[in-house]
PDB file of N, CA and C in Angstrom:
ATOM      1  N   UNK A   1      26.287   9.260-164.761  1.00  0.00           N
ATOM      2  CA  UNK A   1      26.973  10.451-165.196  1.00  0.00           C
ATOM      3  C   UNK A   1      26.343  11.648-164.488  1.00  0.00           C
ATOM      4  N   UNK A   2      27.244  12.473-164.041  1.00  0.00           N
ATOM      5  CA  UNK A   2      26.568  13.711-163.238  1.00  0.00           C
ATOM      6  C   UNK A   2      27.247  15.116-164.025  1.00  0.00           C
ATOM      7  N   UNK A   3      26.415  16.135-163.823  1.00  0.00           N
ATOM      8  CA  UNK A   3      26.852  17.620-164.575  1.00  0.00           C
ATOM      9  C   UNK A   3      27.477  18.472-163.253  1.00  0.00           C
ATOM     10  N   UNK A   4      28.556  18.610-162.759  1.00  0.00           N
ATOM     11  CA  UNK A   4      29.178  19.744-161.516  1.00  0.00           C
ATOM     12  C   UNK A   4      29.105  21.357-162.628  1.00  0.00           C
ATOM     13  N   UNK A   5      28.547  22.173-161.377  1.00  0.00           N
ATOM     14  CA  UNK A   5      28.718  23.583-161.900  1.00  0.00           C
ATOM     15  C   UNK A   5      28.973  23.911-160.490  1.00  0.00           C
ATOM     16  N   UNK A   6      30.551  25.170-160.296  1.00  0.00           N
ATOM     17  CA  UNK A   6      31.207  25.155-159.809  1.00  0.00           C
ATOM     18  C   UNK A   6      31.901  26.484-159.855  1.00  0.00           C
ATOM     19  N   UNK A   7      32.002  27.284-159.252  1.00  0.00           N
ATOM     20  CA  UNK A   7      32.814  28.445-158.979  1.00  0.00           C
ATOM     21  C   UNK A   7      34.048  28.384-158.220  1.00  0.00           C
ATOM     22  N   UNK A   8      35.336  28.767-159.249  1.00  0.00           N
ATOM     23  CA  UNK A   8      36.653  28.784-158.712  1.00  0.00           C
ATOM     24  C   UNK A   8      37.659  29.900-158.739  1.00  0.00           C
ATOM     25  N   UNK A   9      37.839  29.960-157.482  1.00  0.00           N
ATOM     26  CA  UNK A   9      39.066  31.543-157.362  1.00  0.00           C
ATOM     27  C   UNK A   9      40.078  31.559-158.307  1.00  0.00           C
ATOM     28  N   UNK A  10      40.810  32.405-159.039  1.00  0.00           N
ATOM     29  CA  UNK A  10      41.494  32.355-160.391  1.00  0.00           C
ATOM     30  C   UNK A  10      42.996  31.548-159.427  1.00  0.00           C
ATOM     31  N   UNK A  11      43.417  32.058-158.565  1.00  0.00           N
ATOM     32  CA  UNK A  11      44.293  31.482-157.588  1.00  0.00           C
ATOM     33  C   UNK A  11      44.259  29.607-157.546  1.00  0.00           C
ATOM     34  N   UNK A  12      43.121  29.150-157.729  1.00  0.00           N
ATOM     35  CA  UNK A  12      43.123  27.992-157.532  1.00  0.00           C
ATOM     36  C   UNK A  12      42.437  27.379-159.144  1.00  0.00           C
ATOM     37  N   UNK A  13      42.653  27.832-159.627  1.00  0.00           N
ATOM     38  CA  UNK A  13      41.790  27.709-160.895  1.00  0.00           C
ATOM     39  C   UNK A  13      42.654  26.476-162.085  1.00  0.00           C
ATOM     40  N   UNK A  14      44.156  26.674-161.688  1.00  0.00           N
ATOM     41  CA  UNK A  14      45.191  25.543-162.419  1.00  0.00           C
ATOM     42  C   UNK A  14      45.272  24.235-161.509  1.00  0.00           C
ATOM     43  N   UNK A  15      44.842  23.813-160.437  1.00  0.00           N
ATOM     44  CA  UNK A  15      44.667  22.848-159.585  1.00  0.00           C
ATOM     45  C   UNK A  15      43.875  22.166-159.874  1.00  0.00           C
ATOM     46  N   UNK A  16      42.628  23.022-160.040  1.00  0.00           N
ATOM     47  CA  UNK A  16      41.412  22.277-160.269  1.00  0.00           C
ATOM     48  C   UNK A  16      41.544  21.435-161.564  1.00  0.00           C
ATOM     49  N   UNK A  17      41.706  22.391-162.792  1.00  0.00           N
ATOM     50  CA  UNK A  17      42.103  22.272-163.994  1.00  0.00           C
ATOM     51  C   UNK A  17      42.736  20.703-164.504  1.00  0.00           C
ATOM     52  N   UNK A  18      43.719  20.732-163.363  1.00  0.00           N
ATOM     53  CA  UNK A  18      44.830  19.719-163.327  1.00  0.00           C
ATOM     54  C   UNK A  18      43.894  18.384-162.574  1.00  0.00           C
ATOM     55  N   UNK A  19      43.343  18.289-161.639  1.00  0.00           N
ATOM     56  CA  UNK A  19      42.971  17.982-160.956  1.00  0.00           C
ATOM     57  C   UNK A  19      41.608  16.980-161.974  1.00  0.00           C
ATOM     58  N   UNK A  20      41.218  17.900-162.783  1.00  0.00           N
ATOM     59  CA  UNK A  20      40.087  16.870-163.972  1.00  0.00           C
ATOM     60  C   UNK A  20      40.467  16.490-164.800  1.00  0.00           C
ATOM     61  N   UNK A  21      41.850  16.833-165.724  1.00  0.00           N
ATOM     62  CA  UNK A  21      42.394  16.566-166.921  1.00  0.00           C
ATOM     63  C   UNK A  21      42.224  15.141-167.064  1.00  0.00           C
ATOM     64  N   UNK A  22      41.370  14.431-168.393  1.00  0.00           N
ATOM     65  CA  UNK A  22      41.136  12.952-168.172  1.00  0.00           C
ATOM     66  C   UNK A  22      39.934  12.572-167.844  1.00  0.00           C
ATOM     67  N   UNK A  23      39.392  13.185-167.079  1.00  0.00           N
ATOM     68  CA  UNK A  23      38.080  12.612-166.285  1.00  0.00           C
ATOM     69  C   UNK A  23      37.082  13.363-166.875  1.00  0.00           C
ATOM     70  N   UNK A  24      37.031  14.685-167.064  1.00  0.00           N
ATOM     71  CA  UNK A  24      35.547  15.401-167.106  1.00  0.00           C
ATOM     72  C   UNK A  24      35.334  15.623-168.859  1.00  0.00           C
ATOM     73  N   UNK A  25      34.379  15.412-169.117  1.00  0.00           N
ATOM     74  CA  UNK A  25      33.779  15.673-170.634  1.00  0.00           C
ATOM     75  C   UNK A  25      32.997  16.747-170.952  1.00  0.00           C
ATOM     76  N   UNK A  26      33.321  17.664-171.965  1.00  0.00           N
ATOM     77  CA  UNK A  26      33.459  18.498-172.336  1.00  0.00           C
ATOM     78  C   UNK A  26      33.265  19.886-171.206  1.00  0.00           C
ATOM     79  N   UNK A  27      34.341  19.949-170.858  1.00  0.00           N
ATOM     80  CA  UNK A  27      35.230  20.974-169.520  1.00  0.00           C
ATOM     81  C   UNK A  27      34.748  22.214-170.263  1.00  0.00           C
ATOM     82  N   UNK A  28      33.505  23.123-169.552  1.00  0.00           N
ATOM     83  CA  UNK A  28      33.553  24.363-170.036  1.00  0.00           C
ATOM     84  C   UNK A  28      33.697  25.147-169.116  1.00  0.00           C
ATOM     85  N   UNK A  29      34.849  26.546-169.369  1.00  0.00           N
ATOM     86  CA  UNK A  29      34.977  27.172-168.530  1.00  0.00           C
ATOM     87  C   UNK A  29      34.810  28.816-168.810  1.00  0.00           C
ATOM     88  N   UNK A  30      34.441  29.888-167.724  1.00  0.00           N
ATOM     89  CA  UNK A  30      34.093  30.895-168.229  1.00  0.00           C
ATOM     90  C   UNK A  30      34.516  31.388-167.375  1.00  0.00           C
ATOM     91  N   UNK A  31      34.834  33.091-167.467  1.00  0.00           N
ATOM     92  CA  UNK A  31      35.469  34.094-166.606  1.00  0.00           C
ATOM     93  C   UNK A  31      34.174  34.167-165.625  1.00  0.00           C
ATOM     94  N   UNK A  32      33.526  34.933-164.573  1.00  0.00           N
ATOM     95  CA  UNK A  32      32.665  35.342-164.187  1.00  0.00           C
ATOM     96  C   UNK A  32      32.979  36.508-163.865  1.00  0.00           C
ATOM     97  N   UNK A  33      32.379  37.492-164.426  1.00  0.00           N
ATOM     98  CA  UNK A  33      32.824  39.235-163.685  1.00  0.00           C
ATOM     99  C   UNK A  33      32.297  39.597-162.673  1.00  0.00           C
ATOM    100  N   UNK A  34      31.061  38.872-162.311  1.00  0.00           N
ATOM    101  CA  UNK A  34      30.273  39.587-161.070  1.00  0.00           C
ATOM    102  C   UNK A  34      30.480  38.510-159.663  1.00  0.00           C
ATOM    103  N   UNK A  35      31.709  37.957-159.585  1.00  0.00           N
ATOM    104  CA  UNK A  35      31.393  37.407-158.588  1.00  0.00           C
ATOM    105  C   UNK A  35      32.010  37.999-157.125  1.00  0.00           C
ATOM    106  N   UNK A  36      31.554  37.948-156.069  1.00  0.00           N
ATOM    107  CA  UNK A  36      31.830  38.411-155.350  1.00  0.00           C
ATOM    108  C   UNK A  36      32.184  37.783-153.871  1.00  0.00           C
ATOM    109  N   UNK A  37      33.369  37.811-152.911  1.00  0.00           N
ATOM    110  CA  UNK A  37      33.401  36.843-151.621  1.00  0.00           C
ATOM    111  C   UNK A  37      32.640  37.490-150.303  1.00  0.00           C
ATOM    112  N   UNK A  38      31.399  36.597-149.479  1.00  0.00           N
ATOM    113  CA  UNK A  38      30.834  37.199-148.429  1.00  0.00           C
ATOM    114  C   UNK A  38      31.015  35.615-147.536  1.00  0.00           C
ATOM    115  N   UNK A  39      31.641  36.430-146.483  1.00  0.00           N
ATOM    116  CA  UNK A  39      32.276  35.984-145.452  1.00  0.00           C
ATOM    117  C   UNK A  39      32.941  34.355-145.785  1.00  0.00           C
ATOM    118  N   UNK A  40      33.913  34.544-146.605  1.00  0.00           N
ATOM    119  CA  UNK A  40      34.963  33.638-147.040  1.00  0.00           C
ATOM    120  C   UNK A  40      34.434  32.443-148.390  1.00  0.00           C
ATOM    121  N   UNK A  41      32.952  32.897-148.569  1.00  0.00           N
ATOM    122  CA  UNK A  41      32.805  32.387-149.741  1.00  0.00           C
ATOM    123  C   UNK A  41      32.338  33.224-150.842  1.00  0.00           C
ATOM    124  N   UNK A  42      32.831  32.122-152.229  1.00  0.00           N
ATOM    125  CA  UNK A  42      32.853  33.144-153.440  1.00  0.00           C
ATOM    126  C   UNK A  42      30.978  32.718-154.127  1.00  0.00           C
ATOM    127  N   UNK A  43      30.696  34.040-154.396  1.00  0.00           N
ATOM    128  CA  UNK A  43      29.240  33.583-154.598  1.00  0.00           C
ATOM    129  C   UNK A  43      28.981  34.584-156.143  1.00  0.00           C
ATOM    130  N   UNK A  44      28.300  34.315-157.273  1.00  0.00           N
ATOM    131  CA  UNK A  44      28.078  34.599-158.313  1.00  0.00           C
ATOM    132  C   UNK A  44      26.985  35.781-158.082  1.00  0.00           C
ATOM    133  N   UNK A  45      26.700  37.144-158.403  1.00  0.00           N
ATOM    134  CA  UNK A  45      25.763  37.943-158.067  1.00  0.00           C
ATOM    135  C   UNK A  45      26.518  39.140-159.566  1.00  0.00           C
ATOM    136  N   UNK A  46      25.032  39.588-159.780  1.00  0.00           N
ATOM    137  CA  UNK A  46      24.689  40.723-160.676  1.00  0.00           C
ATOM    138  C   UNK A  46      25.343  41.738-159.890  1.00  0.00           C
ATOM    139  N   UNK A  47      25.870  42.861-161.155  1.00  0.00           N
ATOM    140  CA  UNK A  47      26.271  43.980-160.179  1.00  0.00           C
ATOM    141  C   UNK A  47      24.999  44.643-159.620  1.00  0.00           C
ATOM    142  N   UNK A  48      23.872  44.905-160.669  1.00  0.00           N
ATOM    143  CA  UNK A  48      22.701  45.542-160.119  1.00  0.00           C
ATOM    144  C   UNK A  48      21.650  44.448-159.280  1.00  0.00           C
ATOM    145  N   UNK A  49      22.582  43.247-159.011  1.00  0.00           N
ATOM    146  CA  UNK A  49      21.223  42.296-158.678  1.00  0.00           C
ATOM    147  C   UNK A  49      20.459  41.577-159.540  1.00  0.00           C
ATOM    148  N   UNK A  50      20.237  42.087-161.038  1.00  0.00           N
ATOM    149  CA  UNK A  50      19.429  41.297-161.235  1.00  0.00           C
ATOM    150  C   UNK A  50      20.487  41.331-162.673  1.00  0.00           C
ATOM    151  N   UNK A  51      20.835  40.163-163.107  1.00  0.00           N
ATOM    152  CA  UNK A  51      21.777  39.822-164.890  1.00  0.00           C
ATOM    153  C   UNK A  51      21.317  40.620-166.178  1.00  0.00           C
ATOM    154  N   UNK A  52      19.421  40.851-166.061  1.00  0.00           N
ATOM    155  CA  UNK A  52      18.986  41.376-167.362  1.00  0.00           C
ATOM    156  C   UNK A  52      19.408  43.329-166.882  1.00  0.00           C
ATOM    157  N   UNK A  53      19.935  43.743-165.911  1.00  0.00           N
ATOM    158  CA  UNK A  53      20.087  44.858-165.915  1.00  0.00           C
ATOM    159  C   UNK A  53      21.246  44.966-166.288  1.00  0.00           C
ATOM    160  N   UNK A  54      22.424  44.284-165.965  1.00  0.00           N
ATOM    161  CA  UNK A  54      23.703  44.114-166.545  1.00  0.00           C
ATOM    162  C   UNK A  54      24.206  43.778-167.847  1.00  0.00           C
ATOM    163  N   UNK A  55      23.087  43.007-168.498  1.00  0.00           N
ATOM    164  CA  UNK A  55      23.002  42.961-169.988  1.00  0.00           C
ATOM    165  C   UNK A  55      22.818  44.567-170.657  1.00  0.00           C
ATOM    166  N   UNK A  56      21.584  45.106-169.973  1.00  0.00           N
ATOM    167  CA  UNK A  56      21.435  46.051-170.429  1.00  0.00           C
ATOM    168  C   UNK A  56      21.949  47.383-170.521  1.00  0.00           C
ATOM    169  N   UNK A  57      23.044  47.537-169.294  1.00  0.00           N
ATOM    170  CA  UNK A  57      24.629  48.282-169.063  1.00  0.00           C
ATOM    171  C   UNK A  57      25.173  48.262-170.435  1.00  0.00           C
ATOM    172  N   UNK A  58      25.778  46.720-170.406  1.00  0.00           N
ATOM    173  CA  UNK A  58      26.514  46.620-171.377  1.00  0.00           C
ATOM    174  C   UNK A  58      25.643  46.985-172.574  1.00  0.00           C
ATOM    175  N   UNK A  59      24.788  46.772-173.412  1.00  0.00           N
ATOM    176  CA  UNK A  59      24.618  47.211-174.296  1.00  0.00           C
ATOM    177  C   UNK A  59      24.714  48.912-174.599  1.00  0.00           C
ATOM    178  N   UNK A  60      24.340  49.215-173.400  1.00  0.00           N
ATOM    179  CA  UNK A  60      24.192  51.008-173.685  1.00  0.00           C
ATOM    180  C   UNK A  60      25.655  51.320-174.083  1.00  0.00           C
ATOM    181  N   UNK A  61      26.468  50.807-173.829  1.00  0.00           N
ATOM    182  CA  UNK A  61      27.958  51.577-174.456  1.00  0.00           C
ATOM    183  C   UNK A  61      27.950  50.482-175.820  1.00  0.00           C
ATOM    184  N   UNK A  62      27.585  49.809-176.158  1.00  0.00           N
ATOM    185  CA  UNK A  62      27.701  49.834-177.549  1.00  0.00           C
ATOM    186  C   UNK A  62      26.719  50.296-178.549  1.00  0.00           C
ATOM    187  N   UNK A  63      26.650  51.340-178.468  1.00  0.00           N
ATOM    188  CA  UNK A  63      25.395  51.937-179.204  1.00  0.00           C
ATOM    189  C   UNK A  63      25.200  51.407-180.983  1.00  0.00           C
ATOM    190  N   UNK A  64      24.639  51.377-181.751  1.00  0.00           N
ATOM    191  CA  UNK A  64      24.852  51.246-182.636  1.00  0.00           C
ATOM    192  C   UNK A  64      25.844  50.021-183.676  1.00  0.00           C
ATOM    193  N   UNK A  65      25.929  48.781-182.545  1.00  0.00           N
ATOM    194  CA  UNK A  65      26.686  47.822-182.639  1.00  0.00           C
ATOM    195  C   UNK A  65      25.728  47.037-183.723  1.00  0.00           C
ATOM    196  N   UNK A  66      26.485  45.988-184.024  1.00  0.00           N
ATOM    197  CA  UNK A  66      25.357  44.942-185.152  1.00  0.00           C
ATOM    198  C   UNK A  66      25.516  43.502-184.136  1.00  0.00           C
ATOM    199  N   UNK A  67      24.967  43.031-184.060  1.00  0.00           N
ATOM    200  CA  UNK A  67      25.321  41.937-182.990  1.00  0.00           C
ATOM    201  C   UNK A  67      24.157  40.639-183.575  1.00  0.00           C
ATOM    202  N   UNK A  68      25.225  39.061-183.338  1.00  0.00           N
ATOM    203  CA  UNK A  68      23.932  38.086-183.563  1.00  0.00           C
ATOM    204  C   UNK A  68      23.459  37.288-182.326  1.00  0.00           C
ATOM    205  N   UNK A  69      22.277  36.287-182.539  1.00  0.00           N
ATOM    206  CA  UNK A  69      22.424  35.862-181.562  1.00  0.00           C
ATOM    207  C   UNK A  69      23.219  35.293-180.668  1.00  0.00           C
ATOM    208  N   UNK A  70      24.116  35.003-181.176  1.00  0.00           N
ATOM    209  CA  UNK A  70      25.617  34.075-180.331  1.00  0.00           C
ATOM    210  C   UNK A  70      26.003  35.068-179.538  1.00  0.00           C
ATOM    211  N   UNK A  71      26.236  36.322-180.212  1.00  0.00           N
ATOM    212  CA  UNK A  71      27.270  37.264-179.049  1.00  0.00           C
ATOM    213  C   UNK A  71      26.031  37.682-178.007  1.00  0.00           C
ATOM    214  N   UNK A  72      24.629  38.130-178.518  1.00  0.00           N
ATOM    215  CA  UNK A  72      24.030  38.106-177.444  1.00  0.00           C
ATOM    216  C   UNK A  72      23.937  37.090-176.312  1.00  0.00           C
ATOM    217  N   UNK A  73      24.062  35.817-176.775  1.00  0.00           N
ATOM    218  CA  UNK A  73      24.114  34.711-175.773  1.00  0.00           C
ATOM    219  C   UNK A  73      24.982  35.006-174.431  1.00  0.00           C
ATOM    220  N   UNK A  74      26.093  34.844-175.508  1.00  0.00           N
ATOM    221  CA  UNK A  74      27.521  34.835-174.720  1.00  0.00           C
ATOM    222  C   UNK A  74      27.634  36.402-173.620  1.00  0.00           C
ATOM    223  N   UNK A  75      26.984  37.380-174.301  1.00  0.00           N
ATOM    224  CA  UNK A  75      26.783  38.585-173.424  1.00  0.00           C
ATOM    225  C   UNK A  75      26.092  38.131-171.785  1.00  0.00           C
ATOM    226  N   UNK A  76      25.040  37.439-172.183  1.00  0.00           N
ATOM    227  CA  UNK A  76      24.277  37.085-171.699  1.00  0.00           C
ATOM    228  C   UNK A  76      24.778  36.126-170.365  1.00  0.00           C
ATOM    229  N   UNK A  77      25.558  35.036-170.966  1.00  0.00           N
ATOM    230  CA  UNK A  77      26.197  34.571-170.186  1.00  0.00           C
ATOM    231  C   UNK A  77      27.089  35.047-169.368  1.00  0.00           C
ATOM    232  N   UNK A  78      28.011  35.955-170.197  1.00  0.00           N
ATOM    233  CA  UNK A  78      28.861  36.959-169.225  1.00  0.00           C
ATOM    234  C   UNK A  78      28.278  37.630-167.746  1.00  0.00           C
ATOM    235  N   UNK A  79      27.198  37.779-168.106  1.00  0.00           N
ATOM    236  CA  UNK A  79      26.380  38.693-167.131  1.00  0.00           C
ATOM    237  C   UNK A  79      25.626  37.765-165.857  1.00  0.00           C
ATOM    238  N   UNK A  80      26.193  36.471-165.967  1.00  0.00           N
ATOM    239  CA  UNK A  80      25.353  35.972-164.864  1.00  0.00           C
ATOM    240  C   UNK A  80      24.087  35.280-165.391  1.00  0.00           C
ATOM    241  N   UNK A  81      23.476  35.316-166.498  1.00  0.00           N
ATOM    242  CA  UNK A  81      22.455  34.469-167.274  1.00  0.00           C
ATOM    243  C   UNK A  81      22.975  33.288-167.394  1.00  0.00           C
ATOM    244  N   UNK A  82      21.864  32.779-167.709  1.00  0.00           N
ATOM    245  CA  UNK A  82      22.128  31.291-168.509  1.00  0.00           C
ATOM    246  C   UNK A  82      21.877  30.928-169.343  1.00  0.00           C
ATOM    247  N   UNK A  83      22.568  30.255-170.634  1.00  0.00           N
ATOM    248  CA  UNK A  83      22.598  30.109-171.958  1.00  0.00           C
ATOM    249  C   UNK A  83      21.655  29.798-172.438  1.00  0.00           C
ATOM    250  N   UNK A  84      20.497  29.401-171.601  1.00  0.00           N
ATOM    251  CA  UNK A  84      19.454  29.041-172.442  1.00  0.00           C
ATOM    252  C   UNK A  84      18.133  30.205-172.674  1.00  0.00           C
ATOM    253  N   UNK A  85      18.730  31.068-171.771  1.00  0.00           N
ATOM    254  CA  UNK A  85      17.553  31.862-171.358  1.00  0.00           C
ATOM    255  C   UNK A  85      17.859  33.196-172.348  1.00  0.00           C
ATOM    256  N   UNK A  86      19.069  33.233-173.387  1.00  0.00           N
ATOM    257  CA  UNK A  86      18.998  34.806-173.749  1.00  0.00           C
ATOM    258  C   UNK A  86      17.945  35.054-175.007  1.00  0.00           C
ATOM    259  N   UNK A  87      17.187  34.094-175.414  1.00  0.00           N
ATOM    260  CA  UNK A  87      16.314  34.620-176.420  1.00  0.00           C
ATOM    261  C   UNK A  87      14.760  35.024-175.186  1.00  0.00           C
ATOM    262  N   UNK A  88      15.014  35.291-173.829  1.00  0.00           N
ATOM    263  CA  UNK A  88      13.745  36.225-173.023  1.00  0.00           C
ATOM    264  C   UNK A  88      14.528  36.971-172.823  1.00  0.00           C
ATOM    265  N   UNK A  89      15.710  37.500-172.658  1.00  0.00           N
ATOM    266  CA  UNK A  89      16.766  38.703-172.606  1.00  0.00           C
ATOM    267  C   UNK A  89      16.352  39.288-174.098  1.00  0.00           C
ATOM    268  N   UNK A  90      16.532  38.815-175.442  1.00  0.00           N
ATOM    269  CA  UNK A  90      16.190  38.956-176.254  1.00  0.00           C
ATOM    270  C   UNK A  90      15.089  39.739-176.693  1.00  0.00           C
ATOM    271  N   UNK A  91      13.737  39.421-176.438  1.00  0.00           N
ATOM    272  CA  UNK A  91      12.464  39.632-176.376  1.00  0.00           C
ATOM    273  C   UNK A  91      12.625  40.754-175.194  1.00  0.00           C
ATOM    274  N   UNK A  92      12.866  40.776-174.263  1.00  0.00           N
ATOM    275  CA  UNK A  92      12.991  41.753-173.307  1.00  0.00           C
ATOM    276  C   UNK A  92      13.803  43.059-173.752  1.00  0.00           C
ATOM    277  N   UNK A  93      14.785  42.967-174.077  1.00  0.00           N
ATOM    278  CA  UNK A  93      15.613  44.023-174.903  1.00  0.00           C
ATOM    279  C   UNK A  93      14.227  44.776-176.130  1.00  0.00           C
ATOM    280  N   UNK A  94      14.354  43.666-176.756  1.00  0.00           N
ATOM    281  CA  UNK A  94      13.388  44.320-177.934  1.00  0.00           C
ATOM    282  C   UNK A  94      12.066  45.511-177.600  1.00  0.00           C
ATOM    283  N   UNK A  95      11.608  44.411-176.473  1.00  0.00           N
ATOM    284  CA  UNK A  95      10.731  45.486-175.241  1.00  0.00           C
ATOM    285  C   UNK A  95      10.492  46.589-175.251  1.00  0.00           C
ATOM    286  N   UNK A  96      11.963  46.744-174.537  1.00  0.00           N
ATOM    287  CA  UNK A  96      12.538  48.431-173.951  1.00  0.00           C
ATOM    288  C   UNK A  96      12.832  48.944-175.132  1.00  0.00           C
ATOM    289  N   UNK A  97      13.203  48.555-176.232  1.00  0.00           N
ATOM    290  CA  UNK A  97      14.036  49.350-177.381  1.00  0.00           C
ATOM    291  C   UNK A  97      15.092  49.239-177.659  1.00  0.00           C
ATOM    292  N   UNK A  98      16.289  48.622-176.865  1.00  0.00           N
ATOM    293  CA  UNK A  98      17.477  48.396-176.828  1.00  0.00           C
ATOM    294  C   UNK A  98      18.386  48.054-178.223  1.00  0.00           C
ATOM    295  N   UNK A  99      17.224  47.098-178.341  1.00  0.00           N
ATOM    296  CA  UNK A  99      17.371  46.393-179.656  1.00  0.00           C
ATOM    297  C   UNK A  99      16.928  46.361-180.124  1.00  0.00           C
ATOM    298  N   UNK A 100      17.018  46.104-181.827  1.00  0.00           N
ATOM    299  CA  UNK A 100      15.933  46.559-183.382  1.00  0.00           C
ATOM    300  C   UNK A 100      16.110  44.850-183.697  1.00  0.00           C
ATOM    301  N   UNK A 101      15.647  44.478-184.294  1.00  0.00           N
ATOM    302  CA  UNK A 101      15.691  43.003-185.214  1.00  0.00           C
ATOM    303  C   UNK A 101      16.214  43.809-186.533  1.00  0.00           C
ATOM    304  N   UNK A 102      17.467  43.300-187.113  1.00  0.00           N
ATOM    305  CA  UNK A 102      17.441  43.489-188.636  1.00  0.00           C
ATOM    306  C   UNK A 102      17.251  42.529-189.479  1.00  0.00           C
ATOM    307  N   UNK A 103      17.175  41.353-189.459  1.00  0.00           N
ATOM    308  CA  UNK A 103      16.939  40.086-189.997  1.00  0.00           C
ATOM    309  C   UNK A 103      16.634  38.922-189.136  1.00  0.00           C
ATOM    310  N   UNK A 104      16.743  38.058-189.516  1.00  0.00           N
ATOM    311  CA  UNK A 104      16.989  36.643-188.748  1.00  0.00           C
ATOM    312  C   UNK A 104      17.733  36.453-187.729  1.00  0.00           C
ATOM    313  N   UNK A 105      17.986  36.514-186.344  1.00  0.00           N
ATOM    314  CA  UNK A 105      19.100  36.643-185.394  1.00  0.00           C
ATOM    315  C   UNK A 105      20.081  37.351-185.647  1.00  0.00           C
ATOM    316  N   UNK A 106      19.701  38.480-186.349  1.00  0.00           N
ATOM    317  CA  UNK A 106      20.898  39.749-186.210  1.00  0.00           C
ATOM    318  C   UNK A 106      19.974  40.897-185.935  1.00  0.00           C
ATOM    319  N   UNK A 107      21.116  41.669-185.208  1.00  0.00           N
ATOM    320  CA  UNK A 107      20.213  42.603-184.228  1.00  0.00           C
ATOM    321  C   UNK A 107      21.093  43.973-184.165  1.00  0.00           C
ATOM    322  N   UNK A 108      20.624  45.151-184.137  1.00  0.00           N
ATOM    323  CA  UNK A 108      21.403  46.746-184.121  1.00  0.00           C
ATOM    324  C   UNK A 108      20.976  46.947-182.497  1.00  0.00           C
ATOM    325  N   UNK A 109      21.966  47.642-181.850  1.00  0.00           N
ATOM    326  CA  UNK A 109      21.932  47.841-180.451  1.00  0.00           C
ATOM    327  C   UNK A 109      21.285  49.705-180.826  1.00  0.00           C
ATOM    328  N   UNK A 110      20.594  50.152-180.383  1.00  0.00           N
ATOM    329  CA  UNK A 110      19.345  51.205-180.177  1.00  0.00           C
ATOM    330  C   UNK A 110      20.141  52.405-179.752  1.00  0.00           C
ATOM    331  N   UNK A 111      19.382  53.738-179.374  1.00  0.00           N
ATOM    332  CA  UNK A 111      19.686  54.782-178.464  1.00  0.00           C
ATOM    333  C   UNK A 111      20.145  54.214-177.801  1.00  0.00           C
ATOM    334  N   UNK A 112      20.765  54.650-176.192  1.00  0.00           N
ATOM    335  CA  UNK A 112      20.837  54.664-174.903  1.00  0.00           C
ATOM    336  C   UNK A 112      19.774  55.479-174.079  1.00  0.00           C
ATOM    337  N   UNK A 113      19.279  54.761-173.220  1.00  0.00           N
ATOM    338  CA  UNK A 113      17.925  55.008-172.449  1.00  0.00           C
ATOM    339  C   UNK A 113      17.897  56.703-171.971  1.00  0.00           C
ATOM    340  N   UNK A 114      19.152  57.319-172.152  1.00  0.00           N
ATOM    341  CA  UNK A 114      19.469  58.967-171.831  1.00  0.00           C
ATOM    342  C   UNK A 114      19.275  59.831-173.283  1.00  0.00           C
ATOM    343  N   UNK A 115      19.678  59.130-174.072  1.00  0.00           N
ATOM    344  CA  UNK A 115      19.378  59.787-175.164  1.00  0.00           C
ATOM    345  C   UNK A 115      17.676  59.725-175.808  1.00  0.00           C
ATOM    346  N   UNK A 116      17.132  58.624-175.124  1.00  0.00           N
ATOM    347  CA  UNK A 116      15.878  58.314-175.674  1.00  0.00           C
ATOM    348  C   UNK A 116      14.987  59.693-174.587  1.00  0.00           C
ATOM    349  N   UNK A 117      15.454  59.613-173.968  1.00  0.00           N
ATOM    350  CA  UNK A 117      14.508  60.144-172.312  1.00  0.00           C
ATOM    351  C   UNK A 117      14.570  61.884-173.065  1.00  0.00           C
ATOM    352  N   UNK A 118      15.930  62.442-173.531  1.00  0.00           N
ATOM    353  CA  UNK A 118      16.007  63.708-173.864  1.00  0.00           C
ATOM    354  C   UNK A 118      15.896  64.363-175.015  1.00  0.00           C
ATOM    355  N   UNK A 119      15.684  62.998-175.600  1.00  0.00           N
ATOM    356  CA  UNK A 119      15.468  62.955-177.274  1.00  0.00           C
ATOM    357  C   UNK A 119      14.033  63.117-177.999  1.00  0.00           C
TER     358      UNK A 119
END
């Protein structure tokens, strides 16, 4: 048994689709926002380069959000991370301030790093 991880143009994305129906076990699939084509191939990249800065984008516009660990995951994942890694995104957030702990894997999203700086 082998695990394929695989990046596909949305254009070709019902082929493929079609193409495993039957064969592959448990088919997970995800949008990728940051991916980008250099010189005819499609390659997965951070907008800032690095995923924990893009996590941390996104959080600044939700200021004051309540969030658990799942949506952080899945944030996480959105951003070019990998699912296993968002409780050091986690700890890293907490870090900077980003994020408060309010209980057990629930979490309040902080200032924004402009409001902290002038605040």
């Amino acid at each position: 048994m082998f695990k394929i991880s695989f990046i596909v143009e949305d254009k070709h994305l019902a082929k493929v689709l079609h193409s495993v129906t039957g064969v592959a076990l448990n088919l997970e699939t995800r949008p990728v926002g940051n991916a980008t084509m250099v010189q005819g191939k499609v390659t997965q990249q951070a907008e800032s380069g690095n995923p924990y800065d893009v996590v941390a984008n996104k959080l600044l516009s939700m200021q004051g959000a309540h969030l658990n660990g799942s949506q952080i995951k899945d944030l996480v994942m959105q951003s070019g991370g990998s699912d296993g890694s968002y409780g050091y995104y986690i700890k890293k957030l907490k870090d900077q301030k980003l994020l408060k702990a309010r209980s057990r894997g629930n979490y309040i999203v902080m200032a924004s790093k402009q409001e902290r700086v002038n605040g």
